[in-house]
Protein backbone atom coordinates (compact mmCIF):
# COMPACT_ATOMS: atom_id res chain seq x y z
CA UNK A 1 5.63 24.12 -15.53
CA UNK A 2 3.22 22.11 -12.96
CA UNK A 3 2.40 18.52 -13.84
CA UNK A 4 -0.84 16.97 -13.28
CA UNK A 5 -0.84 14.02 -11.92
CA UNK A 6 -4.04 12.08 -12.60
CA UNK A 7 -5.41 8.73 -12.90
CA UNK A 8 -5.21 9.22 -16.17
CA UNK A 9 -2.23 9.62 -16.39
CA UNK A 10 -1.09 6.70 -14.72
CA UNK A 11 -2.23 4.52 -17.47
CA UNK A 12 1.43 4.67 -18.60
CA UNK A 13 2.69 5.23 -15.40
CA UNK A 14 5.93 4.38 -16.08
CA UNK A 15 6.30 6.38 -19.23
CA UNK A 16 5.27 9.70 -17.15
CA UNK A 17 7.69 9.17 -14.86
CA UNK A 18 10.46 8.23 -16.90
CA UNK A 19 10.15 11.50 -18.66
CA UNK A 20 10.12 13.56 -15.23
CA UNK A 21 13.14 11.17 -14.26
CA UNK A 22 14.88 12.52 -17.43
CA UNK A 23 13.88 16.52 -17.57
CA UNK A 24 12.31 17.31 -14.60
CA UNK A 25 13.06 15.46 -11.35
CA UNK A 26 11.79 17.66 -8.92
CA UNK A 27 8.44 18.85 -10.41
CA UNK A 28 5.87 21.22 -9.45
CA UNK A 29 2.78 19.09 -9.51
CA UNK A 30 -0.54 19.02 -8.88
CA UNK A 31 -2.92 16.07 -7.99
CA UNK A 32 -6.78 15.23 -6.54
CA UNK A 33 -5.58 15.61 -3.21
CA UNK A 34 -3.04 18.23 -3.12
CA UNK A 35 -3.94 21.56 -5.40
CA UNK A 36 0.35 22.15 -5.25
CA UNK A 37 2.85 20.02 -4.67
CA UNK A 38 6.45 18.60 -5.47
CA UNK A 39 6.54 15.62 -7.30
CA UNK A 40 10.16 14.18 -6.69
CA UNK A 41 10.86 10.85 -9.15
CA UNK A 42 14.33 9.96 -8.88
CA UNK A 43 15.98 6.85 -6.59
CA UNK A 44 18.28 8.19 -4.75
CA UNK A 45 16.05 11.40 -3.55
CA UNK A 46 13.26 9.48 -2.67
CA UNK A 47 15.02 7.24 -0.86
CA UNK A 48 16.48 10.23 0.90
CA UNK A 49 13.44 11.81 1.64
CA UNK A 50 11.58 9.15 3.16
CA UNK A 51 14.17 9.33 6.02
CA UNK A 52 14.79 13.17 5.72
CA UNK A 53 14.03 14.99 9.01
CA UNK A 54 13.17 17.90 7.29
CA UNK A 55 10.37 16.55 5.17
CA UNK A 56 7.83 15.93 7.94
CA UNK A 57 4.34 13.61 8.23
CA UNK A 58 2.03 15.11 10.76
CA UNK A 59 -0.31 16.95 8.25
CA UNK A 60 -2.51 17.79 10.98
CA UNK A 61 0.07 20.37 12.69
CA UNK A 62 0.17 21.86 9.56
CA UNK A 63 -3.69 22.10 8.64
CA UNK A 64 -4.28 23.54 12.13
CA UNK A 65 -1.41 26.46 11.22
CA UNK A 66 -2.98 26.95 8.10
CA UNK A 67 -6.44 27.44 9.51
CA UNK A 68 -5.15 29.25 12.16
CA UNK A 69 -3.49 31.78 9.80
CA UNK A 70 -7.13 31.93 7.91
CA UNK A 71 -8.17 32.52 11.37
CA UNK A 72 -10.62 29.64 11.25
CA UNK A 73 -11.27 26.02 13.26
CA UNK A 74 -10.79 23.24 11.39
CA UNK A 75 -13.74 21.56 9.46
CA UNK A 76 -15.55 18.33 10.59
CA UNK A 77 -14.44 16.67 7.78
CA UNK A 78 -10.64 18.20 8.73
CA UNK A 79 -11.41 16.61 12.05
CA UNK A 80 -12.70 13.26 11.46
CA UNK A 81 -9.14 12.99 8.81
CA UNK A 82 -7.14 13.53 11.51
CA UNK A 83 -8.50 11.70 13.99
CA UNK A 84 -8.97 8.59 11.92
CA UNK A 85 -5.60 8.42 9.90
CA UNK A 86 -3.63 11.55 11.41
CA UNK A 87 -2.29 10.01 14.64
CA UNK A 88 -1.75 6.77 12.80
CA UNK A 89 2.45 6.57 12.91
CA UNK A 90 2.16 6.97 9.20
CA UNK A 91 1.47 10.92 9.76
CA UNK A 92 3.35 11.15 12.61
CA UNK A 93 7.24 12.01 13.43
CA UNK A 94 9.78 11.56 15.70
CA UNK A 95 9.30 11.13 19.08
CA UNK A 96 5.46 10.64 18.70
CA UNK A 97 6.01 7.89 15.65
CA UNK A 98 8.70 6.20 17.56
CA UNK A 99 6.20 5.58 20.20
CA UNK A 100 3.57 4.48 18.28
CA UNK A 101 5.67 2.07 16.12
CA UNK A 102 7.16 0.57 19.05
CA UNK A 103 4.00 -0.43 20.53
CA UNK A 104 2.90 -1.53 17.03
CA UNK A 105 5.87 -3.81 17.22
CA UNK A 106 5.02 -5.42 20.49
CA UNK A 107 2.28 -6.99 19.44
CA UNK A 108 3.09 -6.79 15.16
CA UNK A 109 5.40 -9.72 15.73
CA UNK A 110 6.93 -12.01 12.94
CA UNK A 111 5.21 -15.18 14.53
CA UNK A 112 1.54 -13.35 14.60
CA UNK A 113 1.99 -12.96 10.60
CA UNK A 114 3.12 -16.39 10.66
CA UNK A 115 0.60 -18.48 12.58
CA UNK A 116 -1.56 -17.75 9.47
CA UNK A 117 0.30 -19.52 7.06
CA UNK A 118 -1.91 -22.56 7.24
CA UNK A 119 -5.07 -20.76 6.99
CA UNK A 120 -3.82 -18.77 4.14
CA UNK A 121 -2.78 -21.87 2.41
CA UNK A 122 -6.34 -23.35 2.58
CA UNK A 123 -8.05 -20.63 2.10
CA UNK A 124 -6.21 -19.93 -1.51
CA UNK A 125 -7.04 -23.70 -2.28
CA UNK A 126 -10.96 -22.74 -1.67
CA UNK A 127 -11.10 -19.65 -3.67
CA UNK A 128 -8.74 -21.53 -6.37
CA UNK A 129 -11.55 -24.84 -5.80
CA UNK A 130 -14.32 -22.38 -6.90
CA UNK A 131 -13.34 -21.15 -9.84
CA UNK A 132 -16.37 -22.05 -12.65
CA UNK A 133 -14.50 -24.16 -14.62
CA UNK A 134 -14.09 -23.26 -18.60
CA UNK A 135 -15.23 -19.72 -17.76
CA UNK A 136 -12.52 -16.52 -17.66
CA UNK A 137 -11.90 -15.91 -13.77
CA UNK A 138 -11.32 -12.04 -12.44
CA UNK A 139 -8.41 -12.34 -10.66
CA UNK A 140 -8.76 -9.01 -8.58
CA UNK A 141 -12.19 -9.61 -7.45
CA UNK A 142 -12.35 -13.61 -7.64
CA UNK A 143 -9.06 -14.19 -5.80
CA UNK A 144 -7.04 -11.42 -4.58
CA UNK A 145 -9.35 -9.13 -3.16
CA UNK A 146 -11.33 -12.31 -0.62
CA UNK A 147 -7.91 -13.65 -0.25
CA UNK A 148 -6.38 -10.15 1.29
CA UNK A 149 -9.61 -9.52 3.03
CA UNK A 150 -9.51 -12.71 4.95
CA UNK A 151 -5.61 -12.10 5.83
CA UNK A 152 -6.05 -9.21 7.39
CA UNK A 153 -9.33 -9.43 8.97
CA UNK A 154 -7.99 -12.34 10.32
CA UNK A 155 -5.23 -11.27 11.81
CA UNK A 156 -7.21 -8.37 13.04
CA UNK A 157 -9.84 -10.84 14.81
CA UNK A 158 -12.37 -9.26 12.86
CA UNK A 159 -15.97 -11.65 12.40
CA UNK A 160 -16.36 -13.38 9.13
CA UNK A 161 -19.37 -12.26 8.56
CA UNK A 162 -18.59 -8.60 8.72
CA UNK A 163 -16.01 -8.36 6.64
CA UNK A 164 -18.00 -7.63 3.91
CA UNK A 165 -17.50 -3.77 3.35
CA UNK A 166 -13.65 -3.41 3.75
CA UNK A 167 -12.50 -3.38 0.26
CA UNK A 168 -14.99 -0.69 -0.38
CA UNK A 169 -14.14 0.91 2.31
CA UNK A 170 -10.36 0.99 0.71
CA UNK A 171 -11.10 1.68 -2.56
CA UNK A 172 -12.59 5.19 -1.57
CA UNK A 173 -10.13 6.22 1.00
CA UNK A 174 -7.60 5.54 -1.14
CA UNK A 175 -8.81 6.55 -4.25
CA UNK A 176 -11.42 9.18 -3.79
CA UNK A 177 -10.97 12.85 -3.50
CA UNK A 178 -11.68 14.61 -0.42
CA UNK A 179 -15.57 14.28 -1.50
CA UNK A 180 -18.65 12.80 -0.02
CA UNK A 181 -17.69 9.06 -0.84
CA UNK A 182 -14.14 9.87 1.09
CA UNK A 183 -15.89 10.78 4.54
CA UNK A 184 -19.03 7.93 4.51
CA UNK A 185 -16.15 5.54 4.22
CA UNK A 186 -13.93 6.56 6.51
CA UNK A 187 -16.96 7.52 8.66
CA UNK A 188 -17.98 4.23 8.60
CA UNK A 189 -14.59 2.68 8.95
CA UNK A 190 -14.50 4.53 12.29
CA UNK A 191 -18.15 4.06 13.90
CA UNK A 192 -16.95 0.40 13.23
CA UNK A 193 -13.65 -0.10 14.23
CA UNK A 194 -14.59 1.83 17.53
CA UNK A 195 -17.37 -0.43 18.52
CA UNK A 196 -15.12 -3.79 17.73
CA UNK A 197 -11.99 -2.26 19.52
CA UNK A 198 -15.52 -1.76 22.92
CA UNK A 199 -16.23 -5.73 22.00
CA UNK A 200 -12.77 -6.64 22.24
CA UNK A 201 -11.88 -4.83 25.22
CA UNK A 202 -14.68 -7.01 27.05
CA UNK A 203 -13.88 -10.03 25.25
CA UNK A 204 -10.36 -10.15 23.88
CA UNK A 205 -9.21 -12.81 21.55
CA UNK A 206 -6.36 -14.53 20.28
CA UNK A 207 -5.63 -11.69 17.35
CA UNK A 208 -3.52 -8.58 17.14
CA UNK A 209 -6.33 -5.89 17.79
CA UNK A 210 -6.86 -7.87 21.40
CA UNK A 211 -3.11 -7.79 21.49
CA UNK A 212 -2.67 -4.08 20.31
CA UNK A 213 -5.12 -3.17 23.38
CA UNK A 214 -3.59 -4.77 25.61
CA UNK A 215 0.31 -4.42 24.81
CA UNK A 216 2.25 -1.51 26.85
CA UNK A 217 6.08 -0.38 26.98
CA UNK A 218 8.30 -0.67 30.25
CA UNK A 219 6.50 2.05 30.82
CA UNK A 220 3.38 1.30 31.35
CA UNK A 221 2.44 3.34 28.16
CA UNK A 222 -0.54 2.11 25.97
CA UNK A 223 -2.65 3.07 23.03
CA UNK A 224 -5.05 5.35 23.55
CA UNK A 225 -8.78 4.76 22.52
CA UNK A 226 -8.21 6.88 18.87
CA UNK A 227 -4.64 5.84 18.18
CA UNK A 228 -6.14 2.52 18.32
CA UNK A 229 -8.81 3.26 15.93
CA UNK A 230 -6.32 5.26 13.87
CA UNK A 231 -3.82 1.54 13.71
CA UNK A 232 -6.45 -0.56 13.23
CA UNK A 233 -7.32 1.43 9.98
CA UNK A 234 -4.08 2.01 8.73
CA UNK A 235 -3.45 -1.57 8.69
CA UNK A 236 -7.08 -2.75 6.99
CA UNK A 237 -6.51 -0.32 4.61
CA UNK A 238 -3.06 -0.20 3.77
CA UNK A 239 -2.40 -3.65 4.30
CA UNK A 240 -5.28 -4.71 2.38
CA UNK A 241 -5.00 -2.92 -1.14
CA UNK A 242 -1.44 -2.88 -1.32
CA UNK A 243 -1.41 -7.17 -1.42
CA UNK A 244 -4.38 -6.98 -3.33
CA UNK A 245 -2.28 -5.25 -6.21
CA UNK A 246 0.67 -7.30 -5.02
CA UNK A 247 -0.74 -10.32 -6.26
CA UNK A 248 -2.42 -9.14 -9.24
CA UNK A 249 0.80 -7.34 -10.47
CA UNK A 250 2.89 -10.94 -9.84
CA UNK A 251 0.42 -12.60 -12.03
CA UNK A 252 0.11 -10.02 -14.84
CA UNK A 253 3.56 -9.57 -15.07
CA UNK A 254 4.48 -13.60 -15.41
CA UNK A 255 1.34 -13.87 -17.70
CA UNK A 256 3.69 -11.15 -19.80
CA UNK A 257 6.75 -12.44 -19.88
CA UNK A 258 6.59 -16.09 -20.54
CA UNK A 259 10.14 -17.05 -20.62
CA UNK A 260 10.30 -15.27 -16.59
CA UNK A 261 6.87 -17.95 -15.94
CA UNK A 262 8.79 -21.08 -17.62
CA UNK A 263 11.77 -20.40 -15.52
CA UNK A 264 9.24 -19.85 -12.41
CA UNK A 265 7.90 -23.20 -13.16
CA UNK A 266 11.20 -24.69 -13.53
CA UNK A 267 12.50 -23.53 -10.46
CA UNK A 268 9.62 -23.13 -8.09
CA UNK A 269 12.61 -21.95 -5.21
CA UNK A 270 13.00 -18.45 -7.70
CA UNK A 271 9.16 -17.17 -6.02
CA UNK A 272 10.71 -15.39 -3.18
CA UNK A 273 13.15 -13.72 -5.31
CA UNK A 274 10.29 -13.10 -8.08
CA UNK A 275 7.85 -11.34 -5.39
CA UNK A 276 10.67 -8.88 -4.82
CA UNK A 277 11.61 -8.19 -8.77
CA UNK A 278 7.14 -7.40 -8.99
CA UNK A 279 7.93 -5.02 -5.97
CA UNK A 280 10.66 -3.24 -7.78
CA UNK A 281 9.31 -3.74 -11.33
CA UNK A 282 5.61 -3.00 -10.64
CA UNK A 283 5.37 -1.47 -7.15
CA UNK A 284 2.11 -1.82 -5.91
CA UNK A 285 2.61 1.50 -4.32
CA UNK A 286 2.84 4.22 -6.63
CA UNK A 287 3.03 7.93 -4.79
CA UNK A 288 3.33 7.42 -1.32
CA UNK A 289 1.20 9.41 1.11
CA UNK A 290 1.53 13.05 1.48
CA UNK A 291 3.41 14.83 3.67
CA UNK A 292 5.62 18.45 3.71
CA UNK A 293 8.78 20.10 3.94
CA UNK A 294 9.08 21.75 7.12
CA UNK A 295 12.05 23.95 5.59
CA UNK A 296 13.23 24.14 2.46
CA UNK A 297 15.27 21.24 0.60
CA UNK A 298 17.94 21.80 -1.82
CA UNK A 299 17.93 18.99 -4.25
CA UNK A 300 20.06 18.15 -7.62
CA UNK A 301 17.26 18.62 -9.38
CA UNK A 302 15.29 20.99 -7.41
CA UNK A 303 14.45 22.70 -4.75
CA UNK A 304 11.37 22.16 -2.23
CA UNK A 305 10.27 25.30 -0.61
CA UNK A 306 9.19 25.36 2.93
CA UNK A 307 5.87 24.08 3.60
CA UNK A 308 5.14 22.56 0.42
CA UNK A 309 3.43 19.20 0.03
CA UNK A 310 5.46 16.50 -0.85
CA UNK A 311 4.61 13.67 -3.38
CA UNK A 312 7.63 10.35 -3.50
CA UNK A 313 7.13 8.36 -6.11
CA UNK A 314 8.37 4.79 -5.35
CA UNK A 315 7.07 3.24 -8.58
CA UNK A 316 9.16 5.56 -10.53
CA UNK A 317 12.31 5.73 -8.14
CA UNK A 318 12.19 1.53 -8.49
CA UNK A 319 12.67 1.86 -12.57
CA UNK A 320 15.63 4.53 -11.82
CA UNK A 321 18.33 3.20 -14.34
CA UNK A 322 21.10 4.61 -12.74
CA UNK A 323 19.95 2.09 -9.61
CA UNK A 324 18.63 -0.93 -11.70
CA UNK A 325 20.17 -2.13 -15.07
CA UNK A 326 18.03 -2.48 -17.62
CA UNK A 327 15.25 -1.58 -15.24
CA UNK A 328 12.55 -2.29 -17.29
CA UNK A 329 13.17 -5.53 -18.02
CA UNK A 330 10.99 -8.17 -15.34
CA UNK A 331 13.97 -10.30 -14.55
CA UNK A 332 13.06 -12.92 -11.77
CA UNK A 333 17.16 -13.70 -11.20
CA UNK A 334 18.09 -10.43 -10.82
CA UNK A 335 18.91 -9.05 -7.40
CA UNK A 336 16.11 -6.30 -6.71
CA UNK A 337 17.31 -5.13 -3.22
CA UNK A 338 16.95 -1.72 -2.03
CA UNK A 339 13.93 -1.36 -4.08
CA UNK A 340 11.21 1.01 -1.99
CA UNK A 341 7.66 -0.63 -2.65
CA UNK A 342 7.84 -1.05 1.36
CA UNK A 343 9.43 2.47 1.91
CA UNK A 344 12.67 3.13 3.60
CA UNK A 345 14.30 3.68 7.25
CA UNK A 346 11.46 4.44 10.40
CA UNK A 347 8.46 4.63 8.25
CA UNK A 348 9.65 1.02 6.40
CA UNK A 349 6.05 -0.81 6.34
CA UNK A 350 5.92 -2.96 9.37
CA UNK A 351 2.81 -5.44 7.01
CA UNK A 352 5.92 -6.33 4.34
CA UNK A 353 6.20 -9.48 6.37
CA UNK A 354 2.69 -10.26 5.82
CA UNK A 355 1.97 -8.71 2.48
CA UNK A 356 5.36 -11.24 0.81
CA UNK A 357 3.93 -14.01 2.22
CA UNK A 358 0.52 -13.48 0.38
CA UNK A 359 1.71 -12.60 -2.06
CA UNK A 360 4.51 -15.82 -2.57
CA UNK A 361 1.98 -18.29 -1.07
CA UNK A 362 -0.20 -16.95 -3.99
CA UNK A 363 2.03 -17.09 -6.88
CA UNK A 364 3.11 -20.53 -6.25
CA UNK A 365 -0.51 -21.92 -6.18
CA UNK A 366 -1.58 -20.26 -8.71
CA UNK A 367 1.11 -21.48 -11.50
CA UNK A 368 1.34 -25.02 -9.64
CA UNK A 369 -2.60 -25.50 -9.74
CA UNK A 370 -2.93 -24.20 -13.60
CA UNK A 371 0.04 -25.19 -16.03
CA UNK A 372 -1.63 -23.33 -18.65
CA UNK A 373 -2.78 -20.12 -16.51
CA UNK A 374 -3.26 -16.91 -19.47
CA UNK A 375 -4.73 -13.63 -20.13
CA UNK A 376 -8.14 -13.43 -21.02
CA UNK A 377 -7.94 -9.55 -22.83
CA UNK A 378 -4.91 -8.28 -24.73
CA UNK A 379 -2.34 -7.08 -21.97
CA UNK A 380 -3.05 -3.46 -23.38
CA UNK A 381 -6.34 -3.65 -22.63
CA UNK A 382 -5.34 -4.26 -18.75
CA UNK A 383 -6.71 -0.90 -17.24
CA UNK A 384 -4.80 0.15 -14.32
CA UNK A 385 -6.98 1.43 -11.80
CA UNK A 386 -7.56 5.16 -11.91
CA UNK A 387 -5.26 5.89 -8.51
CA UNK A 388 -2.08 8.19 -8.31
CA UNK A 389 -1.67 6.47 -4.62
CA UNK A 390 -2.12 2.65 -5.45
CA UNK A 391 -1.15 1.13 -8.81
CA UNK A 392 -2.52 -2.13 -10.14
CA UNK A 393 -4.95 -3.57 -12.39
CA UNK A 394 -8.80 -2.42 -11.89
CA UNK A 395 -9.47 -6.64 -13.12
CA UNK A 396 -7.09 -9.13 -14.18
CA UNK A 397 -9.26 -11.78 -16.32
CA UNK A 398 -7.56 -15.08 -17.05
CA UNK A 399 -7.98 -18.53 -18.15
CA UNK A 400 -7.28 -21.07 -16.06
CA UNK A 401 -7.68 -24.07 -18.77
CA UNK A 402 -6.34 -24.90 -22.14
C-alpha cells in the first residue's frame, strides 16, 4: 500500500505518523513533489539515514541519468532547480559537500550569529511596542515572520528596504509544487540574489554574503559565482521559515500547556532547555528534503530499492517512544537531546546557532512582556499550514491583555 502524504494530511501530523511508526515504518509513499517514494518514520532509521552513504543528495546527477535514459536534455525549469538549490551543500555529497560546508564555515562563524544579539533584542521590543493594544495580534505574520526576516537579511547584509518579498519567496519554494508559482519565485530569488552578490563584490560590507565572497581555504579555493547564489538561498530560505515556525510552535505549545508556561515563568533559566523540548516535541521541520538511495537499503522495517526517492521524517522520528518517554507529553525539564529538528552528522544545519537564539530571545520576551499572553481561537482551530516539508501554524492569534 502507498501512502499519500499531503497537506492534508498533516493536520494531525503526528497521528499519521504514529500509525506508520506502528505498522508500516518504511512506507511506499507518495507526495506533491515526488510521484514515488519511501517514507521512513522511525528514530533510529532516520537518524541513520541522514548520515548513510548510501542514501545520497545530489538530485541533479540523478535527473540528468534519468533524462539521459529518456534520451532527453533537461528542462529549463530542471535547470534553473539545479542551479539555484542543487549545488547548495544541502544536495550535495561527499567530497563536493565537504567543500562547500567548509567554506560555509569560514565565514558561518558562532560570533557572526552572535554580534546580532543586540539588534535582535531591540528589534523584538519594536514589533512587541506595536502591537494595537486590546486587539488579537497574529503572531506568524505580526511577529515571527518581520522578526526572522530581519535576522537573516541582516546577517546576509541585505537592504532594509528590499526585504520585502522574502517570505513569499519561501512560502512557494517550500510549499508549492513544481508549478508556475515554484519557478517565478525561485526565478526571482535568483535574478536577485545575483545582482546583490555584483553590488557586494564592488562594495563589500560588514555581513556574511561580503564574507562568503571573499572567504577561501588554504587553498586558495573560493565560491564560485552560482554556488554563491545557491548558499545565499539556502540560507534565506531555510533559515528563514524554519525560525519562523520555531517561534510560533514555542508559543502555541506553552499557550497549551499551562502548567509547562507557569513553570517557564517561574524559572525564566528553563528557556534554553524549553526551545529544545519545541524542537523535539513540535519540530519545525517535518520531512526533510528529498534525496535517493543510490543502492538498495535493507531496513527492519523495510527495504529501499535502488534509486528510489527518499522522504525522513524528523517530526515523527522526534515522537519515537522507544527514544523519548512519554513522547507526547511537552515537558520543558525533560532532557530532549539527540532530537533531529536540526538533522544529524555532515548535513547537521549549520543556522541552529542562529535559529535557538531567535527563537529563546523570543520566548522570553514574549512571556516577560505579557503575564497574561493566550489564544485567541480554540487550539483545534490552529490550522497547520498545508506543507509536508515545513510544519507550523498558517496564524497563531493571541491576546496579549487580560
Amino acid at each position: 500500500m502507498r501512502v499519500v502524504v499531503d497537506g492534508e494530511a498533516m493536520q494531525d501530523a503526528h497521528g499519521f505518523m504514529a500509525k506508520l511508526r506502528e505498522s508500516a515504518p518504511v512506507c511506499p509513499a507518495s507526495e506533491a513533489r515526488q510521484a514515488a517514494a519511501v517514507l521512513v518514520t522511525r528514530y533510529e532509521d532516520v537518524r541513520a539515514l541522514v548520515g548513510d552513504g548510501r542514501v545520497r543528495h545530489d538530485v541533479r546527477s540523478k535527473a540528468e541519468r534519468e533524462a539521459a535514459a529518456e534520451r532527453r536534455e533537461l528542462t529549463p525549469r530542471e535547470e534553473l532547480m539545479h542551479r539555484a538549490l542543487g549545488i547548495s551543500m544541502i544536495y550535495r555529497d561527499p567530497p563536493d559537500h565537504t567543500r562547500l560546508r567548509r567554506l560555509v564555515n569560514r565565514a558561518f562563524t558562532p560570533r557572526a550569529v552572535e554580534r546580532l544579539r543586540p539588534r535582535l533584542s531591540a528589534v523584538i521590543d519594536e514589533l512587541i511596542d506595536a502591537f494595537a493594544p486590546g486587539l488579537p495580534v497574529d503572531l506568524v505574520a505580526e511577529f515571527a515572520v518581520p522578526l526572522t526576516t530581519f535576522a537573516i537579511c541582516e546577517l546576509l547584509g541585505i537592504p532594509q528596504d528590499e526585504r520585502g518579498a522574502f517570505w513569499g519567496w519561501a512560502q512557494e519554494i517550500n510549499d508549492a509544487e513544481l508549478g508556475d508559482g515554484y519557478y517565478e519565485a525561485l526565478t526571482e530569488a535568483v535574478e536577485y540574489l545575483s545582482a546583490l552578490i555584483e553590488r557586494k563584490r564592488a562594495n563589500s560590507g560588514d555581513d556574511l554574503l561580503s564574507e562568503l565572497i571573499a572567504v577561501s581555504d588554504e587553498d586558495g579555493d573560493r565560491l564560485s559565482a552560482d554556488e554563491l547564489v545557491a548558499t545565499s538561498l539556502l540560507l534565506l530560505i531555510a533559515g528563514h521559515d524554519t525560525s519562523v515556525h520555531l517561534i510560533a510552535n514555542a508559543v502555541l505549545c506553552l499557550l497549551t500547556a499551562p502548567d509547562q508556561l507557569a513553570a517557564l515563568r517561574a524559572d525564566p533559566s528553563l528557556v534554553d532547555n524549553a526551545v529544545e523540548e519545541v524542537l523535539r516535541y513540535e519540530s519545525p521541520v517535518n520531512i526533510l528534503p528529498s534525496r535517493f538511495a543510490g543502492s538498495a537499503i535493507e531496513l527492519a522495517g523495510g527495504t529501499i530499492p535502488e534509486g528510489e526517492m527518499v522522504l525522513l521524517s524528523v517530526l515523527s522520528a522526534n515522537r519515537d517512544e522507544s527514544v523519548f518517554p512519554d513522547p507526547d507529553r511537552f515537558d520543558i525539564t525533560r532532557s530532549a537531546a539527540g532530537h533531529l529538528a536540526f538533522g544529524h552528522g555532515i548535513h547537521y544545519c549549520p543556522g541552529a546557532p542562529l535559529a535557538r537564539m531567535e527563537g529563546r530571545l523570543a520566548v522570553a520576551a514574549l512571556i516577560t512582556r505579557f503575564p497574561h499572553l493566550r489564544l485567541a481561537v480554540p487550539a483545534d482551530e490552529v490550522r497547520w499550514r498545508d506543507s509536508t516539508l515545513m510544519h507550523g501554524p498558517e496564524s497563531l492569534p493571541v491576546h496579549t491583555g487580560k
